[in-house]
Protein backbone atom coordinates (compact mmCIF):
# COMPACT_ATOMS: atom_id res chain seq x y z
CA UNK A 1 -36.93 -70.13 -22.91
CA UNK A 2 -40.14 -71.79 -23.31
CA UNK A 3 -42.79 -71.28 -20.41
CA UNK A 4 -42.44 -74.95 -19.53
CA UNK A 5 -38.93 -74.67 -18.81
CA UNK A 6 -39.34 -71.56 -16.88
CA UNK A 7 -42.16 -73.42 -14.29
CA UNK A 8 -39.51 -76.37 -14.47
CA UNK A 9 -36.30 -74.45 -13.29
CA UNK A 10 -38.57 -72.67 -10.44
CA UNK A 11 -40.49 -75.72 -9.26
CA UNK A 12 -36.70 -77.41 -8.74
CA UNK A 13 -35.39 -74.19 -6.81
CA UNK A 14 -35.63 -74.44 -2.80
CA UNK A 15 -37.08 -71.37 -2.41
CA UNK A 16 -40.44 -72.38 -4.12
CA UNK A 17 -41.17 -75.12 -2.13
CA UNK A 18 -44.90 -75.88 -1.54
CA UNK A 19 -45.61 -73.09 -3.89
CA UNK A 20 -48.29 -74.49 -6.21
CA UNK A 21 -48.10 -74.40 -9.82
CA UNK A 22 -50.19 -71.96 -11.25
CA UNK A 23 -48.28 -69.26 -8.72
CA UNK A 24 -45.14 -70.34 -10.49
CA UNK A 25 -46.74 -70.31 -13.61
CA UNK A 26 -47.92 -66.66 -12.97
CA UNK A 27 -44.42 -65.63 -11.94
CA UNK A 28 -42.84 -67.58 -15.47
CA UNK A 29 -45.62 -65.41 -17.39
CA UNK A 30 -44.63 -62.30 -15.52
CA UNK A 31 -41.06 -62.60 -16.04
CA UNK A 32 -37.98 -61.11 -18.01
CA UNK A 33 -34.70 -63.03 -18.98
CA UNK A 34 -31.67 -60.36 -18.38
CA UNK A 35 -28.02 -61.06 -19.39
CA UNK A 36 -25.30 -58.87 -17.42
CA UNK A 37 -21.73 -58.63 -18.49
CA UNK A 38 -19.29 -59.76 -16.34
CA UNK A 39 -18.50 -56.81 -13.22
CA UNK A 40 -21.81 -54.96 -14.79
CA UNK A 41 -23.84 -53.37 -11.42
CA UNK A 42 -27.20 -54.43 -11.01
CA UNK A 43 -28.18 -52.13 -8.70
CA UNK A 44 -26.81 -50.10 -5.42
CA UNK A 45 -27.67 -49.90 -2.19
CA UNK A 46 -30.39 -47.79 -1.68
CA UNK A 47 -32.09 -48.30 -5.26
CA UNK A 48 -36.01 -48.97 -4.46
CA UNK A 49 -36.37 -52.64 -4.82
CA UNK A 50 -38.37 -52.86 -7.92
CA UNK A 51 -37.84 -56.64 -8.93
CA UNK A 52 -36.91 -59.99 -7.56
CA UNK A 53 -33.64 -61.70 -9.44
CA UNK A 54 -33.52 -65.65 -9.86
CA UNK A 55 -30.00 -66.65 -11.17
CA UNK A 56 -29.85 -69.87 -13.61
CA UNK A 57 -26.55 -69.74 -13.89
CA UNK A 58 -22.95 -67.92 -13.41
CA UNK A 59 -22.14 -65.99 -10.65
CA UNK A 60 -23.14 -63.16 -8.35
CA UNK A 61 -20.99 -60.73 -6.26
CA UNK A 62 -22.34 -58.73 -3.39
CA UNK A 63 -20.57 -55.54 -2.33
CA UNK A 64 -20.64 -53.16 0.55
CA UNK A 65 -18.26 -50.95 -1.04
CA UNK A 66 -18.53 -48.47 2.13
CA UNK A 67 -16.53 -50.99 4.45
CA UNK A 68 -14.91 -52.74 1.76
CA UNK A 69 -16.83 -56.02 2.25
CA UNK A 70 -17.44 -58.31 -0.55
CA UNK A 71 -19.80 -61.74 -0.87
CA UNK A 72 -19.76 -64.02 -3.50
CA UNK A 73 -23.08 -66.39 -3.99
C-alpha cells in the first residue's frame, strides 16, 4: 500500500482525530502490513505489548480463555 493510502485510511479512523498529519505520516512510515490466517493467535495475555494493531479489514476475536469469555470487534 502506497504511503498516501496509509495517511488516508488513518486520517478517516476515529481514533486519530485532531492528530496532525505529519504524526500520521510518521506512524504510515513506521509501519508493517501483517496478514493472519483465520483463528491464527496474535498474541496472549500477558505477552509485553510490543506494537499497536490497526485493522483495515476482516475480523477480530478477543478471548479470555481462563473464564471462557469471548468478544468479537
Amino acid at each position: 500500500m502506497a504511503i498516501d493510502d496509509e495517511l488516508d485510511l488513518l486520517q478517516r479512523s476515529p481514533v486519530f482525530a485532531g492528530v496532525p498529519a505529519s504524526r500520521l505520516r510518521m506512524l504510515a512510515l513506521g509501519s508493517d502490513h501483517m496478514v493472519f490466517k483465520p483463528g491464527q493467535v496474535i498474541f496472549e495475555a500477558g505477552d509485553p505489548s510490543e506494537m499497536v494493531y490497526i485493522i483495515l479489514s476482516g475480523r477480530l476475536a478477543l478471548s479470555d480463555w481462563a473464564f471462557e469469555l469471548r468478544y468479537i470487534v
